[in-house]
Protein backbone atom coordinates (compact mmCIF):
# COMPACT_ATOMS: atom_id res chain seq x y z
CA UNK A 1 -11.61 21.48 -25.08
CA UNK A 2 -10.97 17.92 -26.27
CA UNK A 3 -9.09 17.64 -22.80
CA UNK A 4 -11.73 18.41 -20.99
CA UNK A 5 -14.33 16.03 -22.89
CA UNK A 6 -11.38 13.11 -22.86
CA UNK A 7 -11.07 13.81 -18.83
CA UNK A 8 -15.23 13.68 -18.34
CA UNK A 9 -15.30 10.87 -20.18
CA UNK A 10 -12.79 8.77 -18.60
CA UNK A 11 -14.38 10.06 -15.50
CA UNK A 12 -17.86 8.48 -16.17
CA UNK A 13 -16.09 5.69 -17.57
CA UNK A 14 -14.74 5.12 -13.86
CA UNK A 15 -17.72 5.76 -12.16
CA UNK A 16 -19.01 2.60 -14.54
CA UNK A 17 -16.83 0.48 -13.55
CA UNK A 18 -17.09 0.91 -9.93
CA UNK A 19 -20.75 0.39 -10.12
CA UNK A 20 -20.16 -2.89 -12.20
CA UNK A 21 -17.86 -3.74 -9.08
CA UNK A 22 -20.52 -2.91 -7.21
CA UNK A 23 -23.04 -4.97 -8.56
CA UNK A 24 -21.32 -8.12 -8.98
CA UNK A 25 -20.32 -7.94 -5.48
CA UNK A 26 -24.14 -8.21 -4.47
CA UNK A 27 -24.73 -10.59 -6.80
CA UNK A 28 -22.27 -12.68 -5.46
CA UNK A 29 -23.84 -11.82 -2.26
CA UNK A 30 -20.76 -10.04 -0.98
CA UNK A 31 -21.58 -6.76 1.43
CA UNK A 32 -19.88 -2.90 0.02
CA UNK A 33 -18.36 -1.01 2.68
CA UNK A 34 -21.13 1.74 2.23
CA UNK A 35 -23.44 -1.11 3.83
CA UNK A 36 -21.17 -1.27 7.01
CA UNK A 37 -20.11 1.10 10.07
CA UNK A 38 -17.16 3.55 9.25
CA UNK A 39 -14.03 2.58 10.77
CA UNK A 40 -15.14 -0.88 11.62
CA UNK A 41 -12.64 -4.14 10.85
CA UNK A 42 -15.05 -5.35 9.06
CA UNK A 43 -15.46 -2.38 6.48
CA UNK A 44 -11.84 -2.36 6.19
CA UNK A 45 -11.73 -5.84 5.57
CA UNK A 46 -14.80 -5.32 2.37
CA UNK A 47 -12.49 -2.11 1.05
CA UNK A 48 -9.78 -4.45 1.04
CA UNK A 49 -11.92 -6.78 -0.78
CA UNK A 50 -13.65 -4.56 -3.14
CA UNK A 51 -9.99 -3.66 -4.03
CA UNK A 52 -9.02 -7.71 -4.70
CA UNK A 53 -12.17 -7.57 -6.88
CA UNK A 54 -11.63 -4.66 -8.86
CA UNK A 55 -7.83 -5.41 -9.54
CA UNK A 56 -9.18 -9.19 -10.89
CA UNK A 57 -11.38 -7.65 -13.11
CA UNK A 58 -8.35 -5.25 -14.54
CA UNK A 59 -7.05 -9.14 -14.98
CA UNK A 60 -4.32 -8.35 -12.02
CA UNK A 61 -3.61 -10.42 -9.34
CA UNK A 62 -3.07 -9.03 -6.02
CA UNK A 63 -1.53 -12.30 -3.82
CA UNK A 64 -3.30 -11.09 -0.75
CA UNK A 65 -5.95 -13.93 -0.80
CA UNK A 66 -4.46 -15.49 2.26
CA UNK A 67 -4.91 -12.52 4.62
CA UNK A 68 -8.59 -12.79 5.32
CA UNK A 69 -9.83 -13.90 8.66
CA UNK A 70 -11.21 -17.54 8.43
CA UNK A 71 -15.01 -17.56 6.82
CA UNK A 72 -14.86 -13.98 5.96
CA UNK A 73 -15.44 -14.95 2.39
């Protein structure tokens, strides 16, 4: 049982932190790839970002800055 409870909560714990991502991308006025066409470049390219963002907030650095098409950001 305490498995179960431990696995829900890290779970909603997750689903937390994505929306945090979320919503300090649109504050920042950055688009989510929800808000563009599936299998477009440019979704890809906001996956990749939402990716960049969410390993910064873990306090990682991914390197990858320098891969972005000139004023994507």
């Amino acid at each position: 049982m305490d498995q179960a409870v431990s696995a829900e909560s890290q779970h909603l714990e997750a689903i937390a932190f994505c929306a945090a991502v979320n919503a300090i991308r649109k504050a920042k006025g950055k688009v989510n790839p929800e808000q563009l066409p599936y299998g477009s470049l440019e979704r890809m390219l906001a996956e990749v970002d939402v990716i960049t963002d969410t390993l910064r907030m873990l306090g990682l650095e991914t390197g990858i800055e320098g891969l972005y098409p000139t004023g994507y950001r």
